[in-house]
C-alpha atoms as a PDB file:
ATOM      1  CA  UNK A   1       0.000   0.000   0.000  1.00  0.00           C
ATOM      2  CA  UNK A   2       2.713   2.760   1.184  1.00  0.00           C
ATOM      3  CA  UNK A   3       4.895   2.066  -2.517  1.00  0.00           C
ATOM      4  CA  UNK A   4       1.496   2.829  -4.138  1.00  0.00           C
ATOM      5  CA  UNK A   5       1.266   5.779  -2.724  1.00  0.00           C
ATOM      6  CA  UNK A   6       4.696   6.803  -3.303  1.00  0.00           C
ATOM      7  CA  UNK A   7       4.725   5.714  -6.595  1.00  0.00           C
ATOM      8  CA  UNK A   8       1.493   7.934  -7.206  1.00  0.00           C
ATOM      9  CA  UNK A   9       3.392  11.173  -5.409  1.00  0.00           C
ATOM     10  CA  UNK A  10       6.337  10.354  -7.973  1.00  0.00           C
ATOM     11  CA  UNK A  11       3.946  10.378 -10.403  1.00  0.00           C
ATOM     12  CA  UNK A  12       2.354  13.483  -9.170  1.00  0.00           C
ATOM     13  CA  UNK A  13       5.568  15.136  -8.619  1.00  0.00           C
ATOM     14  CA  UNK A  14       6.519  14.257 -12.575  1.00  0.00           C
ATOM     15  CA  UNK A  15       2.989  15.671 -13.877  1.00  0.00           C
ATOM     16  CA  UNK A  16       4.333  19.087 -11.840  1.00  0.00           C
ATOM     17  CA  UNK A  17       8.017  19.531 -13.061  1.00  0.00           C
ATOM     18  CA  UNK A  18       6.442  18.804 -16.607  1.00  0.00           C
ATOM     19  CA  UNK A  19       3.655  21.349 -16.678  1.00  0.00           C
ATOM     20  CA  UNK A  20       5.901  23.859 -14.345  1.00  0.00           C
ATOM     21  CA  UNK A  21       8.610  23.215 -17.537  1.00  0.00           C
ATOM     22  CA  UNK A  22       6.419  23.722 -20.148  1.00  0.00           C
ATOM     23  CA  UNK A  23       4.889  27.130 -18.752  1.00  0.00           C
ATOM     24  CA  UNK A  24       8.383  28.179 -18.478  1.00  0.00           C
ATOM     25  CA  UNK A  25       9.540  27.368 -21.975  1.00  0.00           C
ATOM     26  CA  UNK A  26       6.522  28.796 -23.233  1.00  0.00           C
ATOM     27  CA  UNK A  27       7.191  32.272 -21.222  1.00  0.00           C
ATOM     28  CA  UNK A  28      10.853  32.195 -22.717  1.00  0.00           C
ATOM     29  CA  UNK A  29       9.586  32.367 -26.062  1.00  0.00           C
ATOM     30  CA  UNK A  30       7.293  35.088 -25.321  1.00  0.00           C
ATOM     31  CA  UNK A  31      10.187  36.898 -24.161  1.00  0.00           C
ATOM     32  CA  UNK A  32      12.522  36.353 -27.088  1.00  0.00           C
ATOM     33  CA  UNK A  33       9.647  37.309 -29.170  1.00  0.00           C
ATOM     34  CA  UNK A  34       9.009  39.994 -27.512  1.00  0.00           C
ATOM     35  CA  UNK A  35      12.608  41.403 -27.619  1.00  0.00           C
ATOM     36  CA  UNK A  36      12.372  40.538 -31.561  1.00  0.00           C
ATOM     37  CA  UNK A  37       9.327  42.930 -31.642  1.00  0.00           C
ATOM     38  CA  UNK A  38      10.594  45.551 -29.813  1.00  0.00           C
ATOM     39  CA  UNK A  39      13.519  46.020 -31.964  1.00  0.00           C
ATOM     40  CA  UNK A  40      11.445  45.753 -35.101  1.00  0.00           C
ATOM     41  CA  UNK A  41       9.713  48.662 -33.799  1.00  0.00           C
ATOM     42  CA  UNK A  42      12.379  51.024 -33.302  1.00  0.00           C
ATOM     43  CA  UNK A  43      13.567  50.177 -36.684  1.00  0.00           C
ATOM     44  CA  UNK A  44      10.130  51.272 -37.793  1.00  0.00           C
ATOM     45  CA  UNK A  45      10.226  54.380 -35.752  1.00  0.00           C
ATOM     46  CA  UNK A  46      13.269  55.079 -37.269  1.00  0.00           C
ATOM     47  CA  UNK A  47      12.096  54.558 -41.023  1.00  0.00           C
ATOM     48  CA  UNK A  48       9.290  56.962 -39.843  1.00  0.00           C
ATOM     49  CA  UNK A  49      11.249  59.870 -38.739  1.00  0.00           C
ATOM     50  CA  UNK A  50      13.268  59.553 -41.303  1.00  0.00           C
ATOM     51  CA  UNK A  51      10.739  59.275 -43.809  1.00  0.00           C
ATOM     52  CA  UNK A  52       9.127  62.698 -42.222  1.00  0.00           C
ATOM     53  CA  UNK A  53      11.948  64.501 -42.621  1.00  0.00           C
ATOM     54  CA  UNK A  54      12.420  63.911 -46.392  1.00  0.00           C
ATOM     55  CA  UNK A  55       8.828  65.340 -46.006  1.00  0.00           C
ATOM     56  CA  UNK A  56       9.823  67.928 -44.470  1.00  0.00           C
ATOM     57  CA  UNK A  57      12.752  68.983 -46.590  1.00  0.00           C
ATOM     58  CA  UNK A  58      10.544  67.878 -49.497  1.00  0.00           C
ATOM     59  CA  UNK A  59       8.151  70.493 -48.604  1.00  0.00           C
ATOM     60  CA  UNK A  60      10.366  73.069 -47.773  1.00  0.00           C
ATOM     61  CA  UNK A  61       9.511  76.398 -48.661  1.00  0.00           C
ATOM     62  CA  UNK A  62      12.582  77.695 -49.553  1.00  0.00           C
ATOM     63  CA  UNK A  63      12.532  74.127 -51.637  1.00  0.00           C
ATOM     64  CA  UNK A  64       9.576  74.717 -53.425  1.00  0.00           C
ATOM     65  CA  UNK A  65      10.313  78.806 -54.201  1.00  0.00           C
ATOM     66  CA  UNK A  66      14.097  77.468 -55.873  1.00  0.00           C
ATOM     67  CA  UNK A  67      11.817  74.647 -58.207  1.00  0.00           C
ATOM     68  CA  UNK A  68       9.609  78.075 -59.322  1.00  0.00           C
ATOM     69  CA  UNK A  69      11.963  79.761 -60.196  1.00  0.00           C
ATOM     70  CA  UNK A  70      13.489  77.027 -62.242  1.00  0.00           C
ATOM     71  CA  UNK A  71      13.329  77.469 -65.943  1.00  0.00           C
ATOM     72  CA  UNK A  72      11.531  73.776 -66.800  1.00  0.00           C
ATOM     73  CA  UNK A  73       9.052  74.960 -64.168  1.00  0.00           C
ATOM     74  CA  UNK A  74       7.996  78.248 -65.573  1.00  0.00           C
ATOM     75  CA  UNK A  75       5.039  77.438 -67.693  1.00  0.00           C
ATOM     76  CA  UNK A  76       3.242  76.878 -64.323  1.00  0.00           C
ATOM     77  CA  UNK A  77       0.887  79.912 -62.681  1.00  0.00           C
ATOM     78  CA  UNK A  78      -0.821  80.319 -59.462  1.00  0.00           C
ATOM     79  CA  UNK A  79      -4.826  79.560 -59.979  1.00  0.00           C
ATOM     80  CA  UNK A  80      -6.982  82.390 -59.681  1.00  0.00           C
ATOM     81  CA  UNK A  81     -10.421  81.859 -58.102  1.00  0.00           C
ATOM     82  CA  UNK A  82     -12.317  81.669 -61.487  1.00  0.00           C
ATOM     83  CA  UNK A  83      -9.855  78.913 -62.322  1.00  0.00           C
ATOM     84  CA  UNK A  84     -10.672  76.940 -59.218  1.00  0.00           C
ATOM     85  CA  UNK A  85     -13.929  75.033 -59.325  1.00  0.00           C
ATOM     86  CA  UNK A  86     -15.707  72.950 -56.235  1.00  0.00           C
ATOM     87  CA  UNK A  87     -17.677  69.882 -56.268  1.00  0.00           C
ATOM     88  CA  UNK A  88     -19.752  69.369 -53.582  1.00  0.00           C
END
């Protein structure tokens, strides 16, 4: 009777360290992913800023008054407000 019992705590005992090791792993991954994310972000981040300030320079006034005054560019005028029609 008493080695039935034990074997059933050892048996017990296994079913424990098992599930206790497989939480664990399962948490490491999540953590390496996580870390994997994190720096996939940033990079992202970065691509954005970087991508707003092309933007930025794109848009540039002083920019855009140097391509006016650009020979290829001088067939273009400002609209007046008969040229500019709305659609509603």
């Amino acid at each position: 009777m008493r080695t039935l019992s034990f074997f059933v705590c050892i048996f017990i005992t296994a079913l424990l360290v098992a599930f206790y090791t497989s939480r664990h792993n399962h948490l490491t991954g999540l953590r390496i992913q996580a870390r994997t994310l994190e720096k996939q972000v940033k990079m992202e981040e970065a691509t954005k800023k970087q991508l707003e300030l092309t933007i930025a320079q794109f848009m540039s006034p002083i920019r855009l008054e140097q391509v006016a005054r650009k020979a290829q560019y001088a067939y273009l005028q400002q609209p007046t407000c008969k040229d500019i029609v709305t659609i509603e």
